[in-house]
C-alpha atoms as a PDB file:
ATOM      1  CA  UNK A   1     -56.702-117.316  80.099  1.00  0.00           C
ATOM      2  CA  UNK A   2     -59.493-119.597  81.373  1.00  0.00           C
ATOM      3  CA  UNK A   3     -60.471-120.218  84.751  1.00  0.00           C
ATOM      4  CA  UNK A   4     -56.380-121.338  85.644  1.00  0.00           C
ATOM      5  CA  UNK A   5     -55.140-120.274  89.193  1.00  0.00           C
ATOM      6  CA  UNK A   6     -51.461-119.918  89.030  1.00  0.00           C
ATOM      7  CA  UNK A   7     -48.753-118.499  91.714  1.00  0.00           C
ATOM      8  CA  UNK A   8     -45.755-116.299  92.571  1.00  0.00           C
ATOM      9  CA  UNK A   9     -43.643-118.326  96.057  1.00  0.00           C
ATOM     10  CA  UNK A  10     -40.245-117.290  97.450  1.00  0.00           C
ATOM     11  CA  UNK A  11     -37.800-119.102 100.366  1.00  0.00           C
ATOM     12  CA  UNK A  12     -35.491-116.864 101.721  1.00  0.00           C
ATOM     13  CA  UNK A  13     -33.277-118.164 104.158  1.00  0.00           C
ATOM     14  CA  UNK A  14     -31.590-115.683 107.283  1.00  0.00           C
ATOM     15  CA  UNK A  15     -29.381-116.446 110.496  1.00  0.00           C
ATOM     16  CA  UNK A  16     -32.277-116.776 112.169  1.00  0.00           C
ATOM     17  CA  UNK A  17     -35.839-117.700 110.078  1.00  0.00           C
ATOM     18  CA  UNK A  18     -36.373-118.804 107.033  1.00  0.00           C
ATOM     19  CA  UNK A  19     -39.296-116.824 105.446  1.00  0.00           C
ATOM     20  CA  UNK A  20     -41.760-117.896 102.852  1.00  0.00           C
ATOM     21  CA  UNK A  21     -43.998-116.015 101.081  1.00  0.00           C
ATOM     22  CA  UNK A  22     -46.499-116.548  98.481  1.00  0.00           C
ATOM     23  CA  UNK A  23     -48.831-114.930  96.015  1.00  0.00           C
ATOM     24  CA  UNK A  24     -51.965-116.587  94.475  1.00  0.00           C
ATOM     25  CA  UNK A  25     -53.175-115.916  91.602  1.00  0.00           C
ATOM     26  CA  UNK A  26     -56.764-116.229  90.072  1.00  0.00           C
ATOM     27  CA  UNK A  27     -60.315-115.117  88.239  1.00  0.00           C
ATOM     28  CA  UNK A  28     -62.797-113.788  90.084  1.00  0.00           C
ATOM     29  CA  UNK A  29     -65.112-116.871  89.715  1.00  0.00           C
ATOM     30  CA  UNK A  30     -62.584-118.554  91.812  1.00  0.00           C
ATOM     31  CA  UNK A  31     -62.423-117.049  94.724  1.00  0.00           C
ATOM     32  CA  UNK A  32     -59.594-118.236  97.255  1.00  0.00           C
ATOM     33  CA  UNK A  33     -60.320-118.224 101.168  1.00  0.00           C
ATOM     34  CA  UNK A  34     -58.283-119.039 104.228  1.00  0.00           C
ATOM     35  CA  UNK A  35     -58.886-122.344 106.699  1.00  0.00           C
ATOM     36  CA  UNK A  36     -57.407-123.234 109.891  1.00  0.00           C
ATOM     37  CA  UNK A  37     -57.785-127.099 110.663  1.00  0.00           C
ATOM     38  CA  UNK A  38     -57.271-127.952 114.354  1.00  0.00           C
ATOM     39  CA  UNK A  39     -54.846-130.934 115.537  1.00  0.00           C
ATOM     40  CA  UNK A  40     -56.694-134.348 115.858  1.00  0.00           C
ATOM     41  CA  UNK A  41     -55.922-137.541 116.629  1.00  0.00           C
ATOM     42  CA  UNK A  42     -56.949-141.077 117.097  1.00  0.00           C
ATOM     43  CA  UNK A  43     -59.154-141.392 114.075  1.00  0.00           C
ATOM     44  CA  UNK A  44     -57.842-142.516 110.625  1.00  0.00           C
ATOM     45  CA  UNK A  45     -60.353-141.008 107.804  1.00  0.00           C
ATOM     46  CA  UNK A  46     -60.124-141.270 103.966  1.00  0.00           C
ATOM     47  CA  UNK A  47     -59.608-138.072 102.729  1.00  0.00           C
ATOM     48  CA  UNK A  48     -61.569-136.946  99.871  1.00  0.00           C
ATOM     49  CA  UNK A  49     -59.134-135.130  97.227  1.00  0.00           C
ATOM     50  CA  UNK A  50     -60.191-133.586  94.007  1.00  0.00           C
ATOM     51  CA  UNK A  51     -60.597-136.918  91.717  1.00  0.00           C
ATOM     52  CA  UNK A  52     -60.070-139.492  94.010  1.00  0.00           C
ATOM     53  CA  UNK A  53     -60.585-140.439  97.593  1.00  0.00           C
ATOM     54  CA  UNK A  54     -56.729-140.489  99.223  1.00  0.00           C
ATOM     55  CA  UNK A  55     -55.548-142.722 102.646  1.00  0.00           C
ATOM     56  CA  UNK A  56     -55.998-140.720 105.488  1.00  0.00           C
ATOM     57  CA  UNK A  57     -53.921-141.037 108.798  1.00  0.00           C
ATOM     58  CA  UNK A  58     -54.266-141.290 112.589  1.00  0.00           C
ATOM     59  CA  UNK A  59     -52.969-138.134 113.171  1.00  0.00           C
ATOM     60  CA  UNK A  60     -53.884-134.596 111.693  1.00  0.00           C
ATOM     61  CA  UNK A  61     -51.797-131.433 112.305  1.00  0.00           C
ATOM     62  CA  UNK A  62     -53.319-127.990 112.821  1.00  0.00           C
ATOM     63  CA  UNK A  63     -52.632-126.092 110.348  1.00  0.00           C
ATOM     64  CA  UNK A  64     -53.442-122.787 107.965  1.00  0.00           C
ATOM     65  CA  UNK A  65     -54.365-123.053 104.420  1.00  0.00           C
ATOM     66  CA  UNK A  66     -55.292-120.678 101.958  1.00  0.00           C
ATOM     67  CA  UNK A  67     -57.109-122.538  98.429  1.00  0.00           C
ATOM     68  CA  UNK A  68     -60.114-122.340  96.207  1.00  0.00           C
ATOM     69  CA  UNK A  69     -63.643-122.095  97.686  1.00  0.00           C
ATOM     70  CA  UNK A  70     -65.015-125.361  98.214  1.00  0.00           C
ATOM     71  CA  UNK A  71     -62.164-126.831  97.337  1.00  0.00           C
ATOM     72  CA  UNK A  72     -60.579-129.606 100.143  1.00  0.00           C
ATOM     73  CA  UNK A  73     -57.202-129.004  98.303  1.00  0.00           C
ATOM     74  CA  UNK A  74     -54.645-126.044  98.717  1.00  0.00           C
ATOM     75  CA  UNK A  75     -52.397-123.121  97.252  1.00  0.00           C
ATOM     76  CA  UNK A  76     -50.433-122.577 100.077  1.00  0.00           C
ATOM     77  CA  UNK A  77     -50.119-123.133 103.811  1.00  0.00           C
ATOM     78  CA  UNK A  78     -48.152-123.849 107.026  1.00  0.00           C
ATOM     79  CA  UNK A  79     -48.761-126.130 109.850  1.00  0.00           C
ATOM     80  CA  UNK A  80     -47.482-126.669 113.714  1.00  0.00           C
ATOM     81  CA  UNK A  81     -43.951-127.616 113.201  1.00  0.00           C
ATOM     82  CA  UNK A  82     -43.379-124.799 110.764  1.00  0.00           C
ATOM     83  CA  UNK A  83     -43.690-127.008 107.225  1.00  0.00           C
ATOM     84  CA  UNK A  84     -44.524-124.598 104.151  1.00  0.00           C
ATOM     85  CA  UNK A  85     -45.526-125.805 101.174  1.00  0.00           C
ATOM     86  CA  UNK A  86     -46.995-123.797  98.104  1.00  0.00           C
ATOM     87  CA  UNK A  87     -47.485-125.237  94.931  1.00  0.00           C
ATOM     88  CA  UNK A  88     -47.613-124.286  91.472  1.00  0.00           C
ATOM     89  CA  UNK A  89     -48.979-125.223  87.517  1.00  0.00           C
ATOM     90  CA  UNK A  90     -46.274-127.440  85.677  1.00  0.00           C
ATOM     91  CA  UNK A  91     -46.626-128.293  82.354  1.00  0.00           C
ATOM     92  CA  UNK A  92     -45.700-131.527  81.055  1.00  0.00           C
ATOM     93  CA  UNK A  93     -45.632-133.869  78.332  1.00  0.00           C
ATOM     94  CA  UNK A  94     -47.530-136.364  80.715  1.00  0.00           C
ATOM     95  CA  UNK A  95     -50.227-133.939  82.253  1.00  0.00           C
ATOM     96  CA  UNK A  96     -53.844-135.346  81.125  1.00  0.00           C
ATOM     97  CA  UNK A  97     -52.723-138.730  80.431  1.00  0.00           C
ATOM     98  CA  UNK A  98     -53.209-141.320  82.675  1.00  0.00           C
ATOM     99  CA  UNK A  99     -56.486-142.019  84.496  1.00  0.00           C
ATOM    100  CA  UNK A 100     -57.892-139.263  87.585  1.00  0.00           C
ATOM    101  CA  UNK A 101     -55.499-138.816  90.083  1.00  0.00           C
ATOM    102  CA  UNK A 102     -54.384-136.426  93.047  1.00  0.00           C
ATOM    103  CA  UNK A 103     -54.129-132.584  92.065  1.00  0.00           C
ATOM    104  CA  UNK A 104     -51.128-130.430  93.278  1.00  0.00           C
ATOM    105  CA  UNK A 105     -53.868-129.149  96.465  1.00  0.00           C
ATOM    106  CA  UNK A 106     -54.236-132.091  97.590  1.00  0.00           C
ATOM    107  CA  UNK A 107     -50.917-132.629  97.496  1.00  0.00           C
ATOM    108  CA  UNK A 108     -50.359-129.541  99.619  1.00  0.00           C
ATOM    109  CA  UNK A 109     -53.583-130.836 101.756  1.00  0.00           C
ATOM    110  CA  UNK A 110     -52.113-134.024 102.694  1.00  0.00           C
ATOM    111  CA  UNK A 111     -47.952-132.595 103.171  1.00  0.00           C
ATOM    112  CA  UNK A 112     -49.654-129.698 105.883  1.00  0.00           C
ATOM    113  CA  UNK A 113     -52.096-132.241 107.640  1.00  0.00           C
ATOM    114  CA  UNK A 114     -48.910-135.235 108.537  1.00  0.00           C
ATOM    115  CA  UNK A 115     -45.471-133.295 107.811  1.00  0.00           C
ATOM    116  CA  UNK A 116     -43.490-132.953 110.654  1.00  0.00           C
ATOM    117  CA  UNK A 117     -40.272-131.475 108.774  1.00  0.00           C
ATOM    118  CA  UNK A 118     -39.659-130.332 105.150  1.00  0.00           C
ATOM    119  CA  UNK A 119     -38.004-133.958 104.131  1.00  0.00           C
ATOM    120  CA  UNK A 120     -41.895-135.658 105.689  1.00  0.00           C
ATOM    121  CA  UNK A 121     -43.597-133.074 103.635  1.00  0.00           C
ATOM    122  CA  UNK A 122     -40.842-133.807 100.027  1.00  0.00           C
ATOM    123  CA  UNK A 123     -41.800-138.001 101.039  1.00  0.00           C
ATOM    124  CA  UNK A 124     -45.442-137.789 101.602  1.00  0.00           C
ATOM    125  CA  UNK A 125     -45.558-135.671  98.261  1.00  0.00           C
ATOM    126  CA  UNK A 126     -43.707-137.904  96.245  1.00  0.00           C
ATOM    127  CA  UNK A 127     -44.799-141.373  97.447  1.00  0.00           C
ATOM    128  CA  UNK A 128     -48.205-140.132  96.455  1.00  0.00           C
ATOM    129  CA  UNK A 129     -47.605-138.875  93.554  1.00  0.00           C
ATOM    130  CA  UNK A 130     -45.963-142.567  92.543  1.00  0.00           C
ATOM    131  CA  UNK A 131     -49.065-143.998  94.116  1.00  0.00           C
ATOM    132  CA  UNK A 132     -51.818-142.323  92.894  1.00  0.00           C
ATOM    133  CA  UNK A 133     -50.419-140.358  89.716  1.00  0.00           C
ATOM    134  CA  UNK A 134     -51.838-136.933  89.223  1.00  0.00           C
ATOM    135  CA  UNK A 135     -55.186-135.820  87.799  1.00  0.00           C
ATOM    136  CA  UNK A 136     -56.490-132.881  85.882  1.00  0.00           C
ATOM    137  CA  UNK A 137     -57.448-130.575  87.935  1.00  0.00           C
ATOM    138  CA  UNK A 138     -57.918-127.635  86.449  1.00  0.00           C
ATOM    139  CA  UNK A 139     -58.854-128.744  83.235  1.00  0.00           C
ATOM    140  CA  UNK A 140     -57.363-126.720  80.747  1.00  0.00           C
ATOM    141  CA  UNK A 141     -59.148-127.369  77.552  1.00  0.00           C
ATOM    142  CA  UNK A 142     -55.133-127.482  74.959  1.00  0.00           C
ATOM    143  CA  UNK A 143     -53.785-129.873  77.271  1.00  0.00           C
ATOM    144  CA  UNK A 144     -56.976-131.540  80.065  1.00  0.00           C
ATOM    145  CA  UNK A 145     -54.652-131.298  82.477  1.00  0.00           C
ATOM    146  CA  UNK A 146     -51.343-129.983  84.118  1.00  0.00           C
ATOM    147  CA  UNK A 147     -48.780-131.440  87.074  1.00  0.00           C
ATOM    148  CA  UNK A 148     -47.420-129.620  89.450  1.00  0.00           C
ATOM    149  CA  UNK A 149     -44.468-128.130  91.110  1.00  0.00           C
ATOM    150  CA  UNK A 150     -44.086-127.022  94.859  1.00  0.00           C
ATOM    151  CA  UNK A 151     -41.902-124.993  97.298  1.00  0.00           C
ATOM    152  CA  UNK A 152     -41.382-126.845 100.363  1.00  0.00           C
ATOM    153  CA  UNK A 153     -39.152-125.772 103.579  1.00  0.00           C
ATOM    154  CA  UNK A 154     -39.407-125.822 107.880  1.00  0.00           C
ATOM    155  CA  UNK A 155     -36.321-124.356 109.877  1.00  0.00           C
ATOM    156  CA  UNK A 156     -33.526-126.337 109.264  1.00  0.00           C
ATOM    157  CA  UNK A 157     -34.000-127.368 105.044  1.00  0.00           C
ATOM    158  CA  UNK A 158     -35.854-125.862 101.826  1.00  0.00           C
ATOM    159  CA  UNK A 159     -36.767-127.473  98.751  1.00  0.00           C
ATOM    160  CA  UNK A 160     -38.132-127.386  94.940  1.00  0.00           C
ATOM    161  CA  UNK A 161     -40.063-130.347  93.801  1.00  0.00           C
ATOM    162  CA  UNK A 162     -40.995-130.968  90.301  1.00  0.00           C
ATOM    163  CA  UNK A 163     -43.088-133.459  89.331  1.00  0.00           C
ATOM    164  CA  UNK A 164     -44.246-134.754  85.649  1.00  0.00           C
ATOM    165  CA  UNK A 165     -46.724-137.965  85.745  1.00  0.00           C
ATOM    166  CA  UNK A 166     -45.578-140.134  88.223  1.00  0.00           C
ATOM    167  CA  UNK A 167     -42.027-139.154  88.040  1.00  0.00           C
ATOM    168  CA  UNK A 168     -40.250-136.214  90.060  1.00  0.00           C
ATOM    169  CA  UNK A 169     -37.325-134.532  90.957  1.00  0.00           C
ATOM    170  CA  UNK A 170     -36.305-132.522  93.918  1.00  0.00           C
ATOM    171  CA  UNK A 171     -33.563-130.311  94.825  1.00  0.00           C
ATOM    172  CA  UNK A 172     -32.216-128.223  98.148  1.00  0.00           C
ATOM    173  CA  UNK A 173     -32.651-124.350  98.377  1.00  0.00           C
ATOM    174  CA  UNK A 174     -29.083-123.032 100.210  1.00  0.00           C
ATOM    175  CA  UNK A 175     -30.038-119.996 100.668  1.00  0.00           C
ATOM    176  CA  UNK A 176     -32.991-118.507  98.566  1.00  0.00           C
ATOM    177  CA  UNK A 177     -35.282-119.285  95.791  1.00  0.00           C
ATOM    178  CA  UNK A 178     -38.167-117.784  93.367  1.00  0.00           C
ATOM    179  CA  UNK A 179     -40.589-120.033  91.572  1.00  0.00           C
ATOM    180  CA  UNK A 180     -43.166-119.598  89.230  1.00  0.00           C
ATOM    181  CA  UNK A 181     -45.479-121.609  86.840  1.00  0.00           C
ATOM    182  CA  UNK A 182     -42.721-122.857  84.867  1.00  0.00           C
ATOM    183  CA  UNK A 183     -39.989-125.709  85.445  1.00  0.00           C
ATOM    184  CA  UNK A 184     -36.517-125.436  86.315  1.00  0.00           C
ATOM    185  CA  UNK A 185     -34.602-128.331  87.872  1.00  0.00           C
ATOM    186  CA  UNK A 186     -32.011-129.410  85.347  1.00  0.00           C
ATOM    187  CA  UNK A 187     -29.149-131.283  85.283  1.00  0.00           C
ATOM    188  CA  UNK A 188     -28.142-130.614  88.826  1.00  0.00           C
ATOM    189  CA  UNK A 189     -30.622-132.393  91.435  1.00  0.00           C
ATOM    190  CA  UNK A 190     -30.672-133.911  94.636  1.00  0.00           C
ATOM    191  CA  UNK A 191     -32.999-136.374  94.582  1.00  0.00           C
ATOM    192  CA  UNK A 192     -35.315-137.990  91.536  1.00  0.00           C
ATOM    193  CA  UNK A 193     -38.152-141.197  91.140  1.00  0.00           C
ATOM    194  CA  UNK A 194     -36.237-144.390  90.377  1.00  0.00           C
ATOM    195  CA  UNK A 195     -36.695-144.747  86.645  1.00  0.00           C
ATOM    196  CA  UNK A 196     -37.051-141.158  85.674  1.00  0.00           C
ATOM    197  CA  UNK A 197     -34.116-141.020  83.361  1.00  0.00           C
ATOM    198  CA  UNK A 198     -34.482-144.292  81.760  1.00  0.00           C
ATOM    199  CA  UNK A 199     -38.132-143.552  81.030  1.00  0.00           C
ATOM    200  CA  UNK A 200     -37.600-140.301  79.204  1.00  0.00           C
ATOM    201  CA  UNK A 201     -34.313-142.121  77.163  1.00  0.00           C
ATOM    202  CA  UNK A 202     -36.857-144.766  76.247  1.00  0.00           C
ATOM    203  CA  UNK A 203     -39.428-142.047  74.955  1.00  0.00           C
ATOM    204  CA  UNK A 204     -36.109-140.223  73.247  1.00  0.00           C
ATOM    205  CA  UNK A 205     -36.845-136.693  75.558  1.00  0.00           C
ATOM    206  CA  UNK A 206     -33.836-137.158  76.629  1.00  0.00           C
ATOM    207  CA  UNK A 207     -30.907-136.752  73.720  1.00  0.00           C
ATOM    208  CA  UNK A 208     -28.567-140.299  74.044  1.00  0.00           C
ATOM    209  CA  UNK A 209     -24.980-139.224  75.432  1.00  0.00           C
ATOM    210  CA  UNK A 210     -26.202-136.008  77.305  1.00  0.00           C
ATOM    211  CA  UNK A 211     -26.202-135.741  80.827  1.00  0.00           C
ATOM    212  CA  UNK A 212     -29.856-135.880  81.981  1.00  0.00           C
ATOM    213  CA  UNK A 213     -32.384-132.572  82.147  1.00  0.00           C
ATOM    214  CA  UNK A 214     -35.091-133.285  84.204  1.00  0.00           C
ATOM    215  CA  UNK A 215     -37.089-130.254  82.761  1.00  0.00           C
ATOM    216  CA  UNK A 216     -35.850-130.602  79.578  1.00  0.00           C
ATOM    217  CA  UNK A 217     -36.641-134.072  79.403  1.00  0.00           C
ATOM    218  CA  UNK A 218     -40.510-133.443  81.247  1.00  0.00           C
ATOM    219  CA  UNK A 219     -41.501-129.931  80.384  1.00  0.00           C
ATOM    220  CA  UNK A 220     -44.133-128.544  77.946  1.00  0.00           C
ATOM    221  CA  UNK A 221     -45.396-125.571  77.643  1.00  0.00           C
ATOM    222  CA  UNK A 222     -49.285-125.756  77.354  1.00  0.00           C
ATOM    223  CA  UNK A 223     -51.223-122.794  75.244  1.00  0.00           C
ATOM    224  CA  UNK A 224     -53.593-122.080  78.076  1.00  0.00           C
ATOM    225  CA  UNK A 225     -50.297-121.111  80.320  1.00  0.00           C
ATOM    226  CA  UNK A 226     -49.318-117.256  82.325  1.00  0.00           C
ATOM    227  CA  UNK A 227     -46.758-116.363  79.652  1.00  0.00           C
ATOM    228  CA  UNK A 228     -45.970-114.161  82.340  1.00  0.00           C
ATOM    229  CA  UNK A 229     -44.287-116.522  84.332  1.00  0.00           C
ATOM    230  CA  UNK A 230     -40.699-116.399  83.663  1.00  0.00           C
ATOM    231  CA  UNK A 231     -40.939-112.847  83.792  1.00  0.00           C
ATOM    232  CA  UNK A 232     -42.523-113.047  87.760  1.00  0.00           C
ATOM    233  CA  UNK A 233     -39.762-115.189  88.839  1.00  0.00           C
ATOM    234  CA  UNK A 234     -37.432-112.741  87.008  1.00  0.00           C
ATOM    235  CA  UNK A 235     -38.669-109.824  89.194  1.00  0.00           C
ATOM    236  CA  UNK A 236     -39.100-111.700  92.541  1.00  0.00           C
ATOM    237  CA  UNK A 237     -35.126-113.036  92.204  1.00  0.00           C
ATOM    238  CA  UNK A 238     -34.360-109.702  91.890  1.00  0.00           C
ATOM    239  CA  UNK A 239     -36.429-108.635  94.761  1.00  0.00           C
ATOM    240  CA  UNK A 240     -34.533-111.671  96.925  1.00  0.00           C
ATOM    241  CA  UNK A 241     -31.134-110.953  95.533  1.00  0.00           C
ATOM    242  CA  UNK A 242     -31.382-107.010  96.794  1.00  0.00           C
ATOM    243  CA  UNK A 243     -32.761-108.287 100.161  1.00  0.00           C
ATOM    244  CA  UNK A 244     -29.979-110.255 100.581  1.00  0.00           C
ATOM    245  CA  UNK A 245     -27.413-107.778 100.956  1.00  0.00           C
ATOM    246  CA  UNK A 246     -29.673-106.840 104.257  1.00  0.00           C
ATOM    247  CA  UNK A 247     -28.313-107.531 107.620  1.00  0.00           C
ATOM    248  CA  UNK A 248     -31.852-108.571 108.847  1.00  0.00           C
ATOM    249  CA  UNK A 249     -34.827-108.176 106.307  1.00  0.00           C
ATOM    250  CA  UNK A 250     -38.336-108.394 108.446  1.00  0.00           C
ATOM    251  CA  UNK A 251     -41.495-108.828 107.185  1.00  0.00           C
ATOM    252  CA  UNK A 252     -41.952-105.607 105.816  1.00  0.00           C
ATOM    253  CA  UNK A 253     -39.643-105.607 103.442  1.00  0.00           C
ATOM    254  CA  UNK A 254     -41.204-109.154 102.103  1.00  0.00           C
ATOM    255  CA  UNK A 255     -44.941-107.855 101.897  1.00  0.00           C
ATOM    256  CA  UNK A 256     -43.627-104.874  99.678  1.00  0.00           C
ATOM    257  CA  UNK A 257     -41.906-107.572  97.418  1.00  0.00           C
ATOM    258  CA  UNK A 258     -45.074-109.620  97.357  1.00  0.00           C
ATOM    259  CA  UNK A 259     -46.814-106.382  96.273  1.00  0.00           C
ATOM    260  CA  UNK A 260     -44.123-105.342  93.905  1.00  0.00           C
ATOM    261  CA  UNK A 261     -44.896-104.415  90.205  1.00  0.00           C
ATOM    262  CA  UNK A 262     -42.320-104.700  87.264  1.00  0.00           C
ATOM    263  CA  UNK A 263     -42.826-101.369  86.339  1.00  0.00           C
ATOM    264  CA  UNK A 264     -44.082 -98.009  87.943  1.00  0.00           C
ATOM    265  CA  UNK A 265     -47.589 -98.585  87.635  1.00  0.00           C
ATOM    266  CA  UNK A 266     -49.584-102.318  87.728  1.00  0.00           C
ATOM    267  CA  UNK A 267     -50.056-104.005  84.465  1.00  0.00           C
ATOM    268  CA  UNK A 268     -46.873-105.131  83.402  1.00  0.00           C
ATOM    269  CA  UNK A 269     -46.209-109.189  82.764  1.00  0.00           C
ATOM    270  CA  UNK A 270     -43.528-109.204  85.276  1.00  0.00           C
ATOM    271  CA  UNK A 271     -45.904-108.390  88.231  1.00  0.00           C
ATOM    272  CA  UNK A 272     -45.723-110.300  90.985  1.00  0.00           C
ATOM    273  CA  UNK A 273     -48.759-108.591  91.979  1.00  0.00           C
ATOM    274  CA  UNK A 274     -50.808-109.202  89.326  1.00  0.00           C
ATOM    275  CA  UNK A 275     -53.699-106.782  88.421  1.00  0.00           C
ATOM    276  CA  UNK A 276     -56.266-108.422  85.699  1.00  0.00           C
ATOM    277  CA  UNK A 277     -59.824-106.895  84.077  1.00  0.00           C
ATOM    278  CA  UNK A 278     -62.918-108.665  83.692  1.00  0.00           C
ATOM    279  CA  UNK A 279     -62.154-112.604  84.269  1.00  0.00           C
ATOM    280  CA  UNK A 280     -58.518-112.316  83.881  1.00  0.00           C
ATOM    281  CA  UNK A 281     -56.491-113.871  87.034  1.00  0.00           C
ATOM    282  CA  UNK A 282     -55.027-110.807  89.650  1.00  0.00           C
ATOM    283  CA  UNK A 283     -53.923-111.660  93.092  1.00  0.00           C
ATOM    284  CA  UNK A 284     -56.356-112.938  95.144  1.00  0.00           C
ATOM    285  CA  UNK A 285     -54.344-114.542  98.016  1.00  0.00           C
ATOM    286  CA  UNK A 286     -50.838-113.835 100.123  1.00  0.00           C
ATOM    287  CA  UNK A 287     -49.418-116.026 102.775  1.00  0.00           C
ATOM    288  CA  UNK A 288     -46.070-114.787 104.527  1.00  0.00           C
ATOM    289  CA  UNK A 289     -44.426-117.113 106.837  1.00  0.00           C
ATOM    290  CA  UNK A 290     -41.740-116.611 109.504  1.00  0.00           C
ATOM    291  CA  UNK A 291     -39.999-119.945 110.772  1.00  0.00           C
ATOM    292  CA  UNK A 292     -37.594-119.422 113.549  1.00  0.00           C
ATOM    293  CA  UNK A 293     -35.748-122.200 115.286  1.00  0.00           C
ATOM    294  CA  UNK A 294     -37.997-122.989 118.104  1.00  0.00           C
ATOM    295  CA  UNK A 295     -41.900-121.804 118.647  1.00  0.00           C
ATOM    296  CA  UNK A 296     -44.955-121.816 116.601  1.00  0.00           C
ATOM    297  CA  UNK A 297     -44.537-119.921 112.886  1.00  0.00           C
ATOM    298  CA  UNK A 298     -45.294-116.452 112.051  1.00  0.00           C
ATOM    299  CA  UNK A 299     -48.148-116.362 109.554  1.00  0.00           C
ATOM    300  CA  UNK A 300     -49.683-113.256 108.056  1.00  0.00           C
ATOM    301  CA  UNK A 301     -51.906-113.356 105.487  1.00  0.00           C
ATOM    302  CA  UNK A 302     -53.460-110.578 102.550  1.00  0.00           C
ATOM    303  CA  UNK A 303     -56.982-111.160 100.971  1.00  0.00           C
ATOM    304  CA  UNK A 304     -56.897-109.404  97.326  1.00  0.00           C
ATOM    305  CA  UNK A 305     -53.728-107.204  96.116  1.00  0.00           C
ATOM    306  CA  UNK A 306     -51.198-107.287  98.325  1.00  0.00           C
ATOM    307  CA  UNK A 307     -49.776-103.618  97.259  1.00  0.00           C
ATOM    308  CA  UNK A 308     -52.644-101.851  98.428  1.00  0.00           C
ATOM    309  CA  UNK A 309     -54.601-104.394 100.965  1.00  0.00           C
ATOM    310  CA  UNK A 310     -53.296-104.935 104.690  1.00  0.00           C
ATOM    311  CA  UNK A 311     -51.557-108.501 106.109  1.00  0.00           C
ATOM    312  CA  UNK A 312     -52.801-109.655 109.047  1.00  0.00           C
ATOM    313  CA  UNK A 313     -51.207-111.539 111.585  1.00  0.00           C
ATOM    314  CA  UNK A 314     -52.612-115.095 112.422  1.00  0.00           C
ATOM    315  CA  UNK A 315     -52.120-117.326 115.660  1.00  0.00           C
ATOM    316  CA  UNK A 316     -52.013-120.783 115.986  1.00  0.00           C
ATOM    317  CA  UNK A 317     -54.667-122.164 118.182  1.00  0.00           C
ATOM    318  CA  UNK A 318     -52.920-124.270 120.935  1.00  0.00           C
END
């Protein structure tokens, strides 16, 4: 499967939190790690992404990140004001086309550092994504490239961004959501780039006198992909759709899902925890999140297989 790093991500929203939780998947030749960056202001700095060096701003939040070693980029994170983002593979029929661009960490990078709700994080994301287009990051030798998709939420709203080229599409999360490295946002949307539709009518992705798919219109399946992927969102929807029936799920319950196997023993392509031999991707990383209405998040975070390793909690440095 290469040297790809793909992902497992929930929202689950309650009376009183919404929770997000995330598992990262990856070789052992990319190793993932966990950063905290403190709040700074009063000096505006370029930020140096994967390709391509991206505008920086005056102000940087403090926040955790969990991403590849030596990487400036990330898989996952949260910052002060409680603004998670995760973000996933997406393959598309415009990934590895246009010239180097900003990769879905940085994308995560830049939404944690300057998002001060979950509609700052979907804008920043978005404009530059339109700016900047998207570069091949990863490399995958079928395709030289892939775009990305990304979980996004604070207290108060949740959502799932797709993105394909320069072009995106975005849509709220009422009450919960699982995503995986494969695309999903249809017909029914909140929010898309100006010119989406028209551009995939032009290229004929998009069948004349049909409503519009965004997915259907963007989405490719690339050879190198986790054809595992539909499966792990299959397995952590069911995991959020029994949790839902609780009065008041804690974060227990969510670090057994994020450990959870399809079957009775690890190995199955439904694992969210995902147990590989040799070079073959198995969990590496797991953030959990817990955003209440007021106060700094809840973050606990798992360093290899979440079944069998231990979360710990992390504090914000004030």
């Amino acid at each position: 499967m290469g040297q790809e790093i793909f992902s497992d991500s929930f929202i689950f929203r309650t009376e009183s939190a919404i929770w997000f939780g995330k598992n990262t998947h990856s070789p052992p030749s990319v190793a993932q790690a966990l950063s905290f960056t403190p709040l700074s202001r009063g000096q505006t700095l370029a930020r140096h992404g994967t390709f391509i060096e991206l505008e920086g701003a005056d102000t940087r939040l403090s926040h955790f990140a969990s991403g590849s070693v030596g990487g400036w980029g990330a898989q996952m994170g949260v910052n002060q004001h409680g603004v998670v983002v995760g973000c996933h593979l997406a393959g598309t029929k415009l990934a590895g086309r246009g010239k180097p661009g900003v990769s879905g960490g940085d994308l995560v990078r830049l939404a944690l550092e300057q998002a001060r709700s979950s509609r700052d994080a979907r804008d920043i994301i978005t404009r530059a994504v339109e700016r900047y287009g998207q570069g091949a990051s990863l490399r995958l030798p079928a395709l030289n490239g892939y775009d990305s998709s990304f979980i996004i939420a604070d207290f108060h709203e949740a959502w799932e961004l797709e993105t394909a080229g320069t072009w995106w599409a975005a849509r709220r999360v009422p009450g919960y959501a699982a995503r995986s490295d494969c695309m999903e946002i249809g017909e029914t949307f909140d929010l898309a780039a100006s010119g989406a539709e028209d551009y995939a009518r032009d290229k004929h992705w998009a069948p004349a006198g049909e409503p519009f798919h965004f997915s259907g219109a963007f989405a490719r399946r690339w050879p190198g992909a986790p054809s595992s992927a539909r499966r792990r969102q299959q397995t952590m929807a069911a995991g959020l759709k029994a949790l839902s029936g609780l009065a008041a799920p804690d974060q227990n319950h969510f670090m057994v899902l994020l450990g959870r196997h399809a079957g009775q023993a690890p190995g199955r392509r439904g694992d969210i925890c995902v147990h590989g031999r040799g070079e073959r991707a198995r969990t590496a990383a797991s953030m959990l999140v817990k955003v209440g209405f007021s106060g700094l998040p809840r973050v606990w975070y798992s360093e290899g297989q979440p079944c069998s390793g231990e979360f710990r909690e992390l504090l914000f440095k004030t």
